[in-house]
C-alpha atoms as a PDB file:
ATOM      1  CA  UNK A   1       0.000   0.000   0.000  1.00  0.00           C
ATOM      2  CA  UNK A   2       2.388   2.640   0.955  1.00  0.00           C
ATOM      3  CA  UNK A   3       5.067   1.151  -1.988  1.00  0.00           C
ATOM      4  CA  UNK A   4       2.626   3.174  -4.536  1.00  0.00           C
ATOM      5  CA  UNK A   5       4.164   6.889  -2.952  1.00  0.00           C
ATOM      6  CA  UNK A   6       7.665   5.464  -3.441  1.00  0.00           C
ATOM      7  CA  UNK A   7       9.250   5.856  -6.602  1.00  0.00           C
ATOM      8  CA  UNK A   8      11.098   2.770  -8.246  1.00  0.00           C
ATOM      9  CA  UNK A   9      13.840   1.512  -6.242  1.00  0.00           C
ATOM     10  CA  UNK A  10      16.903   2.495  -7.196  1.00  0.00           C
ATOM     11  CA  UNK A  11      15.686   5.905  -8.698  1.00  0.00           C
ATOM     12  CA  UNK A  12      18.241   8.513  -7.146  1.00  0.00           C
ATOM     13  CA  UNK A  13      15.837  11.194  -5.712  1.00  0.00           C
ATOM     14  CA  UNK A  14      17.404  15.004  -5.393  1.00  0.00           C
ATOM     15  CA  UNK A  15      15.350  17.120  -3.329  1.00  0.00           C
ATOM     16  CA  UNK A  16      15.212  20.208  -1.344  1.00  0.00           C
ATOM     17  CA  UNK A  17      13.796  19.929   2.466  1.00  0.00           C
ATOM     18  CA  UNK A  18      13.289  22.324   5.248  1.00  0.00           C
ATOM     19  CA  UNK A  19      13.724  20.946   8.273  1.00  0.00           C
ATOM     20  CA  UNK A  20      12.323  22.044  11.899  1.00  0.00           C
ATOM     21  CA  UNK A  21      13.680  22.165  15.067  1.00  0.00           C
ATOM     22  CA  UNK A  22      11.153  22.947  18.143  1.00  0.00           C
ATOM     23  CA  UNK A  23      13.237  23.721  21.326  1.00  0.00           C
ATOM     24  CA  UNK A  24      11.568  23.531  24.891  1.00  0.00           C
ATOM     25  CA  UNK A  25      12.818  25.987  27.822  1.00  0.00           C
ATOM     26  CA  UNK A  26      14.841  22.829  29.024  1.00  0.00           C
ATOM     27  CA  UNK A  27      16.737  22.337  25.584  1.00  0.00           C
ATOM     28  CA  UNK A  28      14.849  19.520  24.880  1.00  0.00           C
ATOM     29  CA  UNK A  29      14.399  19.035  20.876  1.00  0.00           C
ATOM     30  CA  UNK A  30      11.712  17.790  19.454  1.00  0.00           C
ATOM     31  CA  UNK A  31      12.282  14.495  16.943  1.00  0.00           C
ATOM     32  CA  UNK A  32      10.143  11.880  15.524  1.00  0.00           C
ATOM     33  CA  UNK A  33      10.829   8.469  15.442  1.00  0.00           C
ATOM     34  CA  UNK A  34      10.414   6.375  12.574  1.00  0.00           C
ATOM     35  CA  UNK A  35      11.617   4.287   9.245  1.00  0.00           C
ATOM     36  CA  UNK A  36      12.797   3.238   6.181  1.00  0.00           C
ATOM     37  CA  UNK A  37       9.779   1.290   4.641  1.00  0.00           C
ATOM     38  CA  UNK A  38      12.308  -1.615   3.558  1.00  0.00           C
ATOM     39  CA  UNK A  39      13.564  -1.613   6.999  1.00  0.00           C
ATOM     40  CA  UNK A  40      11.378  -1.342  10.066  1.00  0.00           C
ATOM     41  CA  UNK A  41      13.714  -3.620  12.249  1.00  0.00           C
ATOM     42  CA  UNK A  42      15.745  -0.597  12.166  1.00  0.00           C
ATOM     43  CA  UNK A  43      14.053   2.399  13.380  1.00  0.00           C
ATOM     44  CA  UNK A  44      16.227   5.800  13.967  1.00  0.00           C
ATOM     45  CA  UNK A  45      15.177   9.485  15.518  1.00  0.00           C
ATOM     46  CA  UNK A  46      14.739  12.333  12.707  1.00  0.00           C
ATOM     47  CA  UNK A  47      14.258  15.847  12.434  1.00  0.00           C
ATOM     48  CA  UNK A  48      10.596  17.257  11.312  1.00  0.00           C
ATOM     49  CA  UNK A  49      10.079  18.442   7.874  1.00  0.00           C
ATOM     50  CA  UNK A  50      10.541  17.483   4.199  1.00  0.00           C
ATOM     51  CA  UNK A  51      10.266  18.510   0.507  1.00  0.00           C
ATOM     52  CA  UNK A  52       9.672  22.354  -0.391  1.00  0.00           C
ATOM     53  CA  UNK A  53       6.846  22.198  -2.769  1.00  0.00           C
ATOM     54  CA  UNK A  54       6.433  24.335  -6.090  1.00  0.00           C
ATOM     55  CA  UNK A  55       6.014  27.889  -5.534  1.00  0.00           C
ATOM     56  CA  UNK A  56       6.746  27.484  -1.651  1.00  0.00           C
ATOM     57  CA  UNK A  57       9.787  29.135   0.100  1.00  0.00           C
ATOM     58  CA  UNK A  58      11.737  27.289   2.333  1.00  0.00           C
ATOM     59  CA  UNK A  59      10.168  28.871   4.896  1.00  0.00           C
ATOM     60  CA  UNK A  60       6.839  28.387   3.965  1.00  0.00           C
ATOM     61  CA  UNK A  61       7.677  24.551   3.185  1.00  0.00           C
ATOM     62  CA  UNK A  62       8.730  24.707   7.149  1.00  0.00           C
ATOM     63  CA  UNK A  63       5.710  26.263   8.534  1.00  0.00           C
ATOM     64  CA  UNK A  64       3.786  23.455   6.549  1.00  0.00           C
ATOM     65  CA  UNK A  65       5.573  20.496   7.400  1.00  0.00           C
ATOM     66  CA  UNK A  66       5.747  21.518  11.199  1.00  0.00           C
ATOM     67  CA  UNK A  67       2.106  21.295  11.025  1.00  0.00           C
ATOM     68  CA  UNK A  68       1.044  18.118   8.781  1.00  0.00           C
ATOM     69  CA  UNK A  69       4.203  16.181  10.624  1.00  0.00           C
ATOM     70  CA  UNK A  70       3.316  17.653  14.108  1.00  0.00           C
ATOM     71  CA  UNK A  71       0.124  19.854  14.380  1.00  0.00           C
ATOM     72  CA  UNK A  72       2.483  22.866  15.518  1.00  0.00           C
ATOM     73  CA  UNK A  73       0.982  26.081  13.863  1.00  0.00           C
ATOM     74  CA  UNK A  74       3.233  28.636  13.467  1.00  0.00           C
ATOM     75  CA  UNK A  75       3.543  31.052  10.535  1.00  0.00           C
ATOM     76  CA  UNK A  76       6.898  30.719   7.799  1.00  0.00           C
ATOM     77  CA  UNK A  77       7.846  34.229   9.074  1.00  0.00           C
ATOM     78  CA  UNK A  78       7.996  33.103  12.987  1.00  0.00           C
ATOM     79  CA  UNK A  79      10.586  30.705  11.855  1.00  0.00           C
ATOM     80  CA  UNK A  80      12.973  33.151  11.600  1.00  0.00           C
ATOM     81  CA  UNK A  81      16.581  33.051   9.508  1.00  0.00           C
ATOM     82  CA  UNK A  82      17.696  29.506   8.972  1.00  0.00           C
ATOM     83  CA  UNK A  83      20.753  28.455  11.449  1.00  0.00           C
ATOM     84  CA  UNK A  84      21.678  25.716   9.262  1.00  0.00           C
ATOM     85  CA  UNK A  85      22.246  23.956   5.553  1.00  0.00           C
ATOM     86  CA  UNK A  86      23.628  20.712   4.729  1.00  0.00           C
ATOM     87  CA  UNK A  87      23.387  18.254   1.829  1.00  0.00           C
ATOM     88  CA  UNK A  88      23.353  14.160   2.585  1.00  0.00           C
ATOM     89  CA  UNK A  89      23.534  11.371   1.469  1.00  0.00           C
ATOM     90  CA  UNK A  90      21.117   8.432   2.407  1.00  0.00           C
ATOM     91  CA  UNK A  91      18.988   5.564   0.896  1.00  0.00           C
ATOM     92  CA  UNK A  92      15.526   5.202   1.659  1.00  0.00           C
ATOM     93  CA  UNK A  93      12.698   2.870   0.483  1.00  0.00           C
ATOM     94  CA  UNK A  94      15.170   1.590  -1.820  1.00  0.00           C
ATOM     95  CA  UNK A  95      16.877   4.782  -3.811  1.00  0.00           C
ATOM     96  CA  UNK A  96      19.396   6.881  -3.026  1.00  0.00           C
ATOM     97  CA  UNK A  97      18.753  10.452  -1.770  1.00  0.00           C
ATOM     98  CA  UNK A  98      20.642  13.459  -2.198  1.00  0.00           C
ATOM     99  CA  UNK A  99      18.742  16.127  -0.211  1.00  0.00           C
ATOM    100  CA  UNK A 100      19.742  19.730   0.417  1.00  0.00           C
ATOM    101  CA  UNK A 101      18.803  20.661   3.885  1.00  0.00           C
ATOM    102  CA  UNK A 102      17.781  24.233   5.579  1.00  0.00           C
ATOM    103  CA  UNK A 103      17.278  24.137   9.227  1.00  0.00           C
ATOM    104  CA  UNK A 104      15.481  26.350  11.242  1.00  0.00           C
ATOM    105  CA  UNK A 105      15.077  26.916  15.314  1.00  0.00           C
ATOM    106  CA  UNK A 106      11.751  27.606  17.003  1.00  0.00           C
ATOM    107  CA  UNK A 107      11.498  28.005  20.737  1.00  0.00           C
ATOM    108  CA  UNK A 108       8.144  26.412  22.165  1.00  0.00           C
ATOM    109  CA  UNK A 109       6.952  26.217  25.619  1.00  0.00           C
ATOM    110  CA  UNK A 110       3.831  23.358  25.598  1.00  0.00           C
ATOM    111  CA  UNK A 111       3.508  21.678  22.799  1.00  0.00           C
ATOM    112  CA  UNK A 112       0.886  19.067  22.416  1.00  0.00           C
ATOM    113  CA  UNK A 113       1.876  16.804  19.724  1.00  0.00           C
ATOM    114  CA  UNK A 114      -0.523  15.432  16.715  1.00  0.00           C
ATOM    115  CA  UNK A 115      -0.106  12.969  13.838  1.00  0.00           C
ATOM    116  CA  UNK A 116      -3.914  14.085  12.745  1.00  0.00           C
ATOM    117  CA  UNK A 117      -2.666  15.591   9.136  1.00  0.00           C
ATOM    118  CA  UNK A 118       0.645  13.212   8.213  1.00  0.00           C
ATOM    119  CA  UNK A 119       0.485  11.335   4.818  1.00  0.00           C
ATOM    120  CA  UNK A 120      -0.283   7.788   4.748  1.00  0.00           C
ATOM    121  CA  UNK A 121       3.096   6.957   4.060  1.00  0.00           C
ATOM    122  CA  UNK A 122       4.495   8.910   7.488  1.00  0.00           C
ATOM    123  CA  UNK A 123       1.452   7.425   9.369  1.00  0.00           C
ATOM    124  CA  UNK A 124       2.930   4.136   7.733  1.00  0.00           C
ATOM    125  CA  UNK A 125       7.057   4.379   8.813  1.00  0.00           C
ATOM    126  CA  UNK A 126       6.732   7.166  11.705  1.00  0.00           C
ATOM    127  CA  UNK A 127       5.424   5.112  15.117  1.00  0.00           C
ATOM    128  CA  UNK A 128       6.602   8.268  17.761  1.00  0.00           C
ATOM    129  CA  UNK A 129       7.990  11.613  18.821  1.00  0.00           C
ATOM    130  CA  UNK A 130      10.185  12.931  21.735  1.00  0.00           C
ATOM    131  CA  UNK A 131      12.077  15.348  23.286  1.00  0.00           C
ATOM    132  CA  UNK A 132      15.941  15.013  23.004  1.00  0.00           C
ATOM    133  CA  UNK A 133      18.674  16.550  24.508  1.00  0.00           C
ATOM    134  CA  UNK A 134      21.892  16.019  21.937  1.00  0.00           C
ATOM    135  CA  UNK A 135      23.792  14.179  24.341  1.00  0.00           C
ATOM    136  CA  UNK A 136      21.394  11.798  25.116  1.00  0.00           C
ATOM    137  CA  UNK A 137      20.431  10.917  21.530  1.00  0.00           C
ATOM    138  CA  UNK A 138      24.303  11.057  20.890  1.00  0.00           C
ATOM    139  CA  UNK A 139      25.147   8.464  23.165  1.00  0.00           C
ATOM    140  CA  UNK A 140      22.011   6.101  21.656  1.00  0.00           C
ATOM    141  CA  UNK A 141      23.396   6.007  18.457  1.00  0.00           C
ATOM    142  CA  UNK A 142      19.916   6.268  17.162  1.00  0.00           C
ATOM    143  CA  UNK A 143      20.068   9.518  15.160  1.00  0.00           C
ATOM    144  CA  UNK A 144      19.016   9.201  11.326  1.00  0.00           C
ATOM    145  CA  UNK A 145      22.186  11.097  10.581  1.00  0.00           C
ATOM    146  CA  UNK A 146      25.604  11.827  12.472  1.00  0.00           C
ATOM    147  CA  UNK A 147      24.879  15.146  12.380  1.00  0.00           C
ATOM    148  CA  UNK A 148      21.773  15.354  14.046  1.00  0.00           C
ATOM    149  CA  UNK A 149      23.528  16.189  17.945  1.00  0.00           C
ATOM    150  CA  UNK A 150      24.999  18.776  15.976  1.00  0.00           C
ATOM    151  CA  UNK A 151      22.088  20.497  14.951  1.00  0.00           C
ATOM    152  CA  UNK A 152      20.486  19.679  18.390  1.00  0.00           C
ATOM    153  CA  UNK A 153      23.243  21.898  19.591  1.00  0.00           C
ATOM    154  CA  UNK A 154      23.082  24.420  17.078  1.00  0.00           C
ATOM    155  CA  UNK A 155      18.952  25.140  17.435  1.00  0.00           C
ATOM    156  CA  UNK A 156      19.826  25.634  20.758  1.00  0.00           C
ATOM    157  CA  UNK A 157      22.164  27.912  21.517  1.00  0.00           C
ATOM    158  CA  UNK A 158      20.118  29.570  18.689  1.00  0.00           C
ATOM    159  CA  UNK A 159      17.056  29.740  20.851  1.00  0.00           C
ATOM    160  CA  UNK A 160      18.885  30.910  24.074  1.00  0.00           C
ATOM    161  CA  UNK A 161      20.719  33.820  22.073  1.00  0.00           C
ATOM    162  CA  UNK A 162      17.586  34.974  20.400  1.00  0.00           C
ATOM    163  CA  UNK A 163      15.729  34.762  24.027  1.00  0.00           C
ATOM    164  CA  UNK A 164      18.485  36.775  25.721  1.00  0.00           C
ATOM    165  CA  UNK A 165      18.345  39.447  23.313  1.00  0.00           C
END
């Protein structure tokens, strides 16, 4: 069922993603936990967001994707300037991915958490979210990507400069 969203394996897939980081008072990140279709034994923790869409900014692609993958509303413009880019590499559902990735901080106080509006395939290979500080998911060795605890770091000390100004 959720093989018909994937494109043929083996297809190498370029895309451009922005990526959301919510940060609690505490420094606690938000992540979701979930994956690859072809490999559930193997689940990992991942940042929210995904593909900018046609005509969307990056911005705009954030505010949207922290709402379908979360239920957080909060408008592109709150999202403020980016504190990261990257490109990976990675394979998923059986092609290779080259994705481009802007990150952005958000600081958030309560947030109460909803999968109401994710895709059938994210319903399908996403099972949970919590709040991680980048040591702890660090020393699990469960991050999607090495630099996760990185970015952890970096949407923090983002959030505590712009809150101190």
């Amino acid at each position: 069922m959720t093989q018909a969203r994937l494109p043929p394996p083996g297809t190498v897939v370029r895309r451009t993603t922005a990526r959301v980081l919510p940060v609690r008072p505490d420094g606690k990140v938000l992540l979701l936990h979930g994956w690859d279709p072809l490999k559930p034994q193997t689940p990992y923790w991942f940042t929210i967001g995904g593909g900018v869409e046609a005509g969307e900014t990056v911005a705009q692609a954030g505010s949207r994707e922290l709402r379908e993958e979360v239920g957080i509303l909060l408008p592109a413009e709150q999202l403020g300037d980016p504190v990261a880019t990257n490109t990976i590499e990675y394979e998923w559902g059986g092609c290779p991915i080259i994705q481009h990735q802007t990150f952005f901080a958000v600081g958030v106080d309560t947030v109460e958490v909803s999968f109401a509006n994710q895709e059938e395939l994210e319903l399908a290979t996403i099972s949970a979210h919590g709040w991680w500080l980048p040591d702890e998911l660090e020393a699990t060795g469960q991050a999607a990507h090495i630099t996760i605890p990185g970015l952890l770091r970096q949407a923090i000390e983002t959030i505590r400069y712009r809150e101190a100004c």
